[in-house]
N, C-alpha and C. Protein backbone atom coordinates (compact mmCIF):
# COMPACT_ATOMS: atom_id res chain seq x y z
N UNK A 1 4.82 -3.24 4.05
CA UNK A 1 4.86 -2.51 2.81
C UNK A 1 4.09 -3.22 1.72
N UNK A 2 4.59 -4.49 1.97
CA UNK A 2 3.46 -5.35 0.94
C UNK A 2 2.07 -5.38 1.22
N UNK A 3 1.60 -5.13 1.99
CA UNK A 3 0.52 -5.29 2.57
C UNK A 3 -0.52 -4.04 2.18
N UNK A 4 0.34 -2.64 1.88
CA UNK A 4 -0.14 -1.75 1.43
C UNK A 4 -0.56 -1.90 0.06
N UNK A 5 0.42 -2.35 -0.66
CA UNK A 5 0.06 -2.58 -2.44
C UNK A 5 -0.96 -3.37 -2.40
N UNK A 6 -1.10 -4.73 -1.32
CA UNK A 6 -2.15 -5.41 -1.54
C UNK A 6 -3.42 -4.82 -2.12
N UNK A 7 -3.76 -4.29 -0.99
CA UNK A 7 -4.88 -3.22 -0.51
C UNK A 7 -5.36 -1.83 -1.58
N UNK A 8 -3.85 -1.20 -1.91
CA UNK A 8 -4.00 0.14 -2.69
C UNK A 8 -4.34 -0.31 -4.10
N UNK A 9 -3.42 -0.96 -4.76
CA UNK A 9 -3.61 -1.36 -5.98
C UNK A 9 -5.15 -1.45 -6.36
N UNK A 10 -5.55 -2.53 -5.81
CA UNK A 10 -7.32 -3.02 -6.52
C UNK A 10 -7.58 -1.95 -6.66
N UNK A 11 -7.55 -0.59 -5.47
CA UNK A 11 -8.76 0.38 -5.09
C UNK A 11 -8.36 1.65 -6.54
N UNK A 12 -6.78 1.61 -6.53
CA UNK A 12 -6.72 2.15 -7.21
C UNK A 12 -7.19 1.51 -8.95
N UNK A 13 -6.49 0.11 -9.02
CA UNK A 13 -7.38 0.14 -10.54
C UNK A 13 -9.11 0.57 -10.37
N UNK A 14 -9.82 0.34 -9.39
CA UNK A 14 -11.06 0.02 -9.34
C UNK A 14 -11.41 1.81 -9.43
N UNK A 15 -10.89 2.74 -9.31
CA UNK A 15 -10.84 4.51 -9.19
C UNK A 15 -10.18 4.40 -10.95
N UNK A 16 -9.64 3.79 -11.33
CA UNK A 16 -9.46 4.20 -12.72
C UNK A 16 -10.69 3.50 -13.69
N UNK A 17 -11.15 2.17 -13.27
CA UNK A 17 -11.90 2.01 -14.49
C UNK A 17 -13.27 2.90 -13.98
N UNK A 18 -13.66 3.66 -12.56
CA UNK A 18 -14.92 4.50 -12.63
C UNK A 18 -14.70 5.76 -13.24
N UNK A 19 -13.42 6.55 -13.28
CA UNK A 19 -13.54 7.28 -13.39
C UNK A 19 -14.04 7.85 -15.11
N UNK A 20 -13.99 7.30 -15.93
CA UNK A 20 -14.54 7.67 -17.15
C UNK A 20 -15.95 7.50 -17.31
N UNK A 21 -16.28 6.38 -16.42
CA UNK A 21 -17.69 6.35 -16.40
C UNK A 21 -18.40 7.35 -15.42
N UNK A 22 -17.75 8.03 -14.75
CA UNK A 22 -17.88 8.57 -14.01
C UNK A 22 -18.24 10.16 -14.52
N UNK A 23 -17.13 10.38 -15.01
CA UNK A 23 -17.15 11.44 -16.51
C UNK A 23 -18.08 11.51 -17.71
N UNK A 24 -18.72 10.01 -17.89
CA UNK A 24 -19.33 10.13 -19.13
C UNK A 24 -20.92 10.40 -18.10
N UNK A 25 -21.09 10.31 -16.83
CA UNK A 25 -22.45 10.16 -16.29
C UNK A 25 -21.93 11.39 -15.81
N UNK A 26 -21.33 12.22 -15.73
CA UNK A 26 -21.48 13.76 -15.70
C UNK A 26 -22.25 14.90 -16.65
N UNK A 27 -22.04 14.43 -17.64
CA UNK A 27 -22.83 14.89 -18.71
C UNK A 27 -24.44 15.01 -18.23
N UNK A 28 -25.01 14.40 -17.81
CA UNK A 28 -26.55 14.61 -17.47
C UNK A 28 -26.55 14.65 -16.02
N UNK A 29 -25.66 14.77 -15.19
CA UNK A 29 -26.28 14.67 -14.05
C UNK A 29 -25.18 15.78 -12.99
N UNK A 30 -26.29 16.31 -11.86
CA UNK A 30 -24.74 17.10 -11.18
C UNK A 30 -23.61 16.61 -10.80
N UNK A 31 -22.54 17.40 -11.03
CA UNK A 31 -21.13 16.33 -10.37
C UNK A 31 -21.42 16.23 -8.77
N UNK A 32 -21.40 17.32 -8.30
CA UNK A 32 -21.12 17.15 -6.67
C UNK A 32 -21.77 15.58 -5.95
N UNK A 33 -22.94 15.61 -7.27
CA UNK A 33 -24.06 14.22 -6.57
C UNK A 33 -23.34 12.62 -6.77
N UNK A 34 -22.58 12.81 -8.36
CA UNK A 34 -22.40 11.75 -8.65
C UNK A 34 -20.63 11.41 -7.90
N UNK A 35 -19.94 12.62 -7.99
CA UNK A 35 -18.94 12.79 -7.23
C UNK A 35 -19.06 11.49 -5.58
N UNK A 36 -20.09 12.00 -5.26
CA UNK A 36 -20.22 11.94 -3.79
C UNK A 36 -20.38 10.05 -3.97
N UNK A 37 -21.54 9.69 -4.92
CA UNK A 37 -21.84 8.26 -5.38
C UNK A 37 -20.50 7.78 -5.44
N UNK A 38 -19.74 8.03 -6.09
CA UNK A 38 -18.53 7.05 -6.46
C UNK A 38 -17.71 7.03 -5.18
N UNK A 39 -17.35 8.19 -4.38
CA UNK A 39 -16.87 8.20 -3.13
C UNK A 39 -17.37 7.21 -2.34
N UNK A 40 -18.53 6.94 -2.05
CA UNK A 40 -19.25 6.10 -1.19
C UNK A 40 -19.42 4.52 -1.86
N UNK A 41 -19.47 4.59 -3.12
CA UNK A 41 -19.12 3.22 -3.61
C UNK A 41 -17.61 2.53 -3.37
N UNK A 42 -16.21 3.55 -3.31
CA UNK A 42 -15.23 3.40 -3.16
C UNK A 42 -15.29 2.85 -1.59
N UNK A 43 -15.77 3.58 -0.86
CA UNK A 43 -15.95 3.22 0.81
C UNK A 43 -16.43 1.78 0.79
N UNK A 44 -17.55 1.92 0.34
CA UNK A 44 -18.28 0.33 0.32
C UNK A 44 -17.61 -0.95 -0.06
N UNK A 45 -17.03 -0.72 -1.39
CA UNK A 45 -15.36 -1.56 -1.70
C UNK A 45 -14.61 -1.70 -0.90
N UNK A 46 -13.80 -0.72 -0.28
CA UNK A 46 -12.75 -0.83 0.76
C UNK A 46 -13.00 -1.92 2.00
N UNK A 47 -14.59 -1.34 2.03
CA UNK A 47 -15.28 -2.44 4.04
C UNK A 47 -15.12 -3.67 3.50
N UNK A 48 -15.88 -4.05 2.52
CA UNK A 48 -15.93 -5.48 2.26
C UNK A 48 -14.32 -5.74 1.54
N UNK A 49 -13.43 -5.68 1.12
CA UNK A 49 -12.03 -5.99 0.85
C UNK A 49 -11.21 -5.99 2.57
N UNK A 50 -11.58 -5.21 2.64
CA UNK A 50 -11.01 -4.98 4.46
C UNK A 50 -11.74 -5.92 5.70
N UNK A 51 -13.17 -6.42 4.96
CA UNK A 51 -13.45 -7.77 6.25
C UNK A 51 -14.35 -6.81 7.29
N UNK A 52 -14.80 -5.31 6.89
CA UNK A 52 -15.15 -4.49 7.81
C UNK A 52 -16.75 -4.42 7.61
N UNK A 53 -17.12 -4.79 6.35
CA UNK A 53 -18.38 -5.07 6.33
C UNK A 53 -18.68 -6.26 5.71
N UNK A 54 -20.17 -6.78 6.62
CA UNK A 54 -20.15 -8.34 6.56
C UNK A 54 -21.35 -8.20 5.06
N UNK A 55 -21.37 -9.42 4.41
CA UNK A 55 -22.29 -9.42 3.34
C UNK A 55 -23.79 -8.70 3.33
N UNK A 56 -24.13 -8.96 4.65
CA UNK A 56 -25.63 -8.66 4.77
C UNK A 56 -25.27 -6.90 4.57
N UNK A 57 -24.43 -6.25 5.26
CA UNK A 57 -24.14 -4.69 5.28
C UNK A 57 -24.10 -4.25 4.32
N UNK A 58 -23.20 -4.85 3.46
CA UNK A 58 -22.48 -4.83 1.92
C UNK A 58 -23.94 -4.36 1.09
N UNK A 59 -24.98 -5.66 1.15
CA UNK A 59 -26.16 -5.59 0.09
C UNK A 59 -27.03 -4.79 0.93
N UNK A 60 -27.25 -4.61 2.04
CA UNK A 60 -28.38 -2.95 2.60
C UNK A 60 -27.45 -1.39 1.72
N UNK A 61 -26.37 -1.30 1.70
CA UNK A 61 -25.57 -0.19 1.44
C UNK A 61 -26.17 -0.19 0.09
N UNK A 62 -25.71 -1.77 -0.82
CA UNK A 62 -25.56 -1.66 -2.22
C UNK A 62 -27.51 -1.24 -2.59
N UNK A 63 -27.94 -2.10 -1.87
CA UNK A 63 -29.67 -1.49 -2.39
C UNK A 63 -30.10 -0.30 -2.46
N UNK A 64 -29.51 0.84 -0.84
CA UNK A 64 -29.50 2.01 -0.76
C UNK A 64 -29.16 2.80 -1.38
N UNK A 65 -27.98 2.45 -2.04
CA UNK A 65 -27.41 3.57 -3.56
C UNK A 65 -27.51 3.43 -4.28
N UNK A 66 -28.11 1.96 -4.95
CA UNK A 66 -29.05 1.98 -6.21
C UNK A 66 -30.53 2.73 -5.89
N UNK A 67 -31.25 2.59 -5.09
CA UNK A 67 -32.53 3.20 -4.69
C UNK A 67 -31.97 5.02 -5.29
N UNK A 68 -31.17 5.22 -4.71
CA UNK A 68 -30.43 6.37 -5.03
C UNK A 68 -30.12 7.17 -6.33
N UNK A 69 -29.71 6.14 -7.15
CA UNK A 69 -29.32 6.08 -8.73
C UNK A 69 -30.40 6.56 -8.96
N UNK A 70 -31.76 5.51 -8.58
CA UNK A 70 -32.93 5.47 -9.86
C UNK A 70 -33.93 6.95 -9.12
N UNK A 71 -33.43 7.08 -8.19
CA UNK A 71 -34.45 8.62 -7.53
C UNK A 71 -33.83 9.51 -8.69
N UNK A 72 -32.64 9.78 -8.87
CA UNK A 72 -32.09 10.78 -9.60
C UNK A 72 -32.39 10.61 -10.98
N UNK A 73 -32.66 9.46 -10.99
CA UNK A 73 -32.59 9.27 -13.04
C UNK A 73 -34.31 10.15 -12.97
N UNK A 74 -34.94 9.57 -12.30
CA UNK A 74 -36.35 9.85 -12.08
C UNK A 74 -36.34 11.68 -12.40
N UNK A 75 -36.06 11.81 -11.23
CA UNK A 75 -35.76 13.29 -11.55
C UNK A 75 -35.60 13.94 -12.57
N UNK A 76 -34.63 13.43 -13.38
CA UNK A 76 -33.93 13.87 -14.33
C UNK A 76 -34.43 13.79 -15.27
N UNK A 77 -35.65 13.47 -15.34
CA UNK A 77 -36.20 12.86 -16.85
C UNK A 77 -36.91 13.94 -17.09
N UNK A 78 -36.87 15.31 -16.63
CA UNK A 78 -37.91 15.71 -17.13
C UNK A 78 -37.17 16.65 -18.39
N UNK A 79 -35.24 16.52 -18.10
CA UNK A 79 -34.59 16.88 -19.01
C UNK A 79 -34.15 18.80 -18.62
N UNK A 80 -34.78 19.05 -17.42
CA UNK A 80 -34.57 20.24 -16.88
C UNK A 80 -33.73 20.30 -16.13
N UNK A 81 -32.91 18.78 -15.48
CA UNK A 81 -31.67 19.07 -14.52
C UNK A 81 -32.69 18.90 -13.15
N UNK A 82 -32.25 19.10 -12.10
CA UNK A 82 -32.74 18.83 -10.79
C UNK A 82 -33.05 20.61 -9.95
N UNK A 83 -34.37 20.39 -9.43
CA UNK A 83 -34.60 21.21 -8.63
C UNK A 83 -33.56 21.52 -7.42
N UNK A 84 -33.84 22.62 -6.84
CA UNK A 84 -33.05 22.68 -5.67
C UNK A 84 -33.57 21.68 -4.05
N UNK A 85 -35.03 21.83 -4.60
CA UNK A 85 -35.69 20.60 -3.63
C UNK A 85 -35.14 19.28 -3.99
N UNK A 86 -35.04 18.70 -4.76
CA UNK A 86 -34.83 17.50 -5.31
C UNK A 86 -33.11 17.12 -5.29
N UNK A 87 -32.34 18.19 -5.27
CA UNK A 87 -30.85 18.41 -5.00
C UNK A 87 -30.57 17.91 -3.35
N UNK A 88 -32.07 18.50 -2.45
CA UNK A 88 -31.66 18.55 -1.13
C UNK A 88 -32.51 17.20 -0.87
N UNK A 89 -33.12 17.01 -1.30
CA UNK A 89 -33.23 15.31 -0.80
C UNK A 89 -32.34 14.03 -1.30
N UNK A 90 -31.54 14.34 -2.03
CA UNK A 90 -30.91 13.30 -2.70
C UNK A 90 -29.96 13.64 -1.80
N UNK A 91 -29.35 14.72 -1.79
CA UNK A 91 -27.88 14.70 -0.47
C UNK A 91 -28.75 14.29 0.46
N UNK A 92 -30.05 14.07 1.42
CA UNK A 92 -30.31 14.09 2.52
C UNK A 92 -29.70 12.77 2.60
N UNK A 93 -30.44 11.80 1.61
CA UNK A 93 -30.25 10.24 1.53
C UNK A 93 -28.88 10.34 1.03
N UNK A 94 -27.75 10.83 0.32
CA UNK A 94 -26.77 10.35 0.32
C UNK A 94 -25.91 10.61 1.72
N UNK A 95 -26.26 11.89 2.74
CA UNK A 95 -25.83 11.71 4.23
C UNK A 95 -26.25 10.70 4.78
N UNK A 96 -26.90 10.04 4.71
CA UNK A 96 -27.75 9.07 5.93
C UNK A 96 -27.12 7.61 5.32
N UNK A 97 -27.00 7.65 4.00
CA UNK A 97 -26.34 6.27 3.48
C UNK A 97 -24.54 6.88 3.86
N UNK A 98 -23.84 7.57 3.96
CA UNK A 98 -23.01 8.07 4.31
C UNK A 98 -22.73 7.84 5.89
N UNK A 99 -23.28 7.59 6.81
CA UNK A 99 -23.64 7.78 8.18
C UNK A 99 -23.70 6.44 8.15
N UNK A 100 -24.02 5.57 7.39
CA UNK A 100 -24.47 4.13 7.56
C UNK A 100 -23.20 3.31 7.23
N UNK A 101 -22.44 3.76 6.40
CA UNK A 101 -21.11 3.24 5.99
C UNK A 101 -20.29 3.18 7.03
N UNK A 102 -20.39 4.64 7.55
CA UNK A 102 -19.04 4.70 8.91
C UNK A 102 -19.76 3.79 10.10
N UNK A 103 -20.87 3.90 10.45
CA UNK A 103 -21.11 3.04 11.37
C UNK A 103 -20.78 1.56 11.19
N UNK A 104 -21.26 1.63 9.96
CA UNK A 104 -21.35 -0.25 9.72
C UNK A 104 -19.51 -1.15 9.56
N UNK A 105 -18.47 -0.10 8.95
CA UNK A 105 -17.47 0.05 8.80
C UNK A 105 -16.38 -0.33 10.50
N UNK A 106 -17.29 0.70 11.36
CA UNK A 106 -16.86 0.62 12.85
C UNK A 106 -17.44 0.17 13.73
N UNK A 107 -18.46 -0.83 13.60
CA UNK A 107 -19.05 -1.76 14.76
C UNK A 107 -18.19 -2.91 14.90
């Protein structure tokens, strides 16, 4: 039972201090996209707290979803919001960095 609080607690403070930032980076950007970012940052937290991903995994993931960040800011600059092309490549790369978590999580 203790072992659970260990574990839940961090993840949960660590889901409360994103979530406003999370909210305030809604404002310019789609939710479903940034939604999905914080989900997968939460994952990425959990492996490395859990011993499930080793450092080297940790920083390929963490480079991959910053690479990620700055595609979208890119996008976004033109102040028109994101194409529907530009919608479907950013999920492509957030599946494939998604795909990379569970693997790296379960080897």
């Amino acid at each position: 039972m203790i072992s659970i609080f260990r574990f839940a607690l961090p993840a949960v403070f660590a889901a409360t201090l994103v979530s406003p930032l999370a909210a305030q980076a809604n404002q310019h950007f789609p939710r479903t996209i940034n939604q999905r970012q914080s989900h997968q940052q939460t994952r990425i937290f959990n492996g490395v707290k859990n011993g499930q991903l080793s450092q080297k995994e940790y920083r390929n993931l963490e480079r991959r979803s910053l690479s990620i960040e700055q595609q979208q800011r890119r996008d976004m600059r033109d102040g028109g919001g994101l194409t529907l092309r530009e919608r479907y490549q950013l999920n492509q790369r957030l599946n494939r960095v998604s795909n990379s978590i569970y693997r790296d999580r379960h080897d």
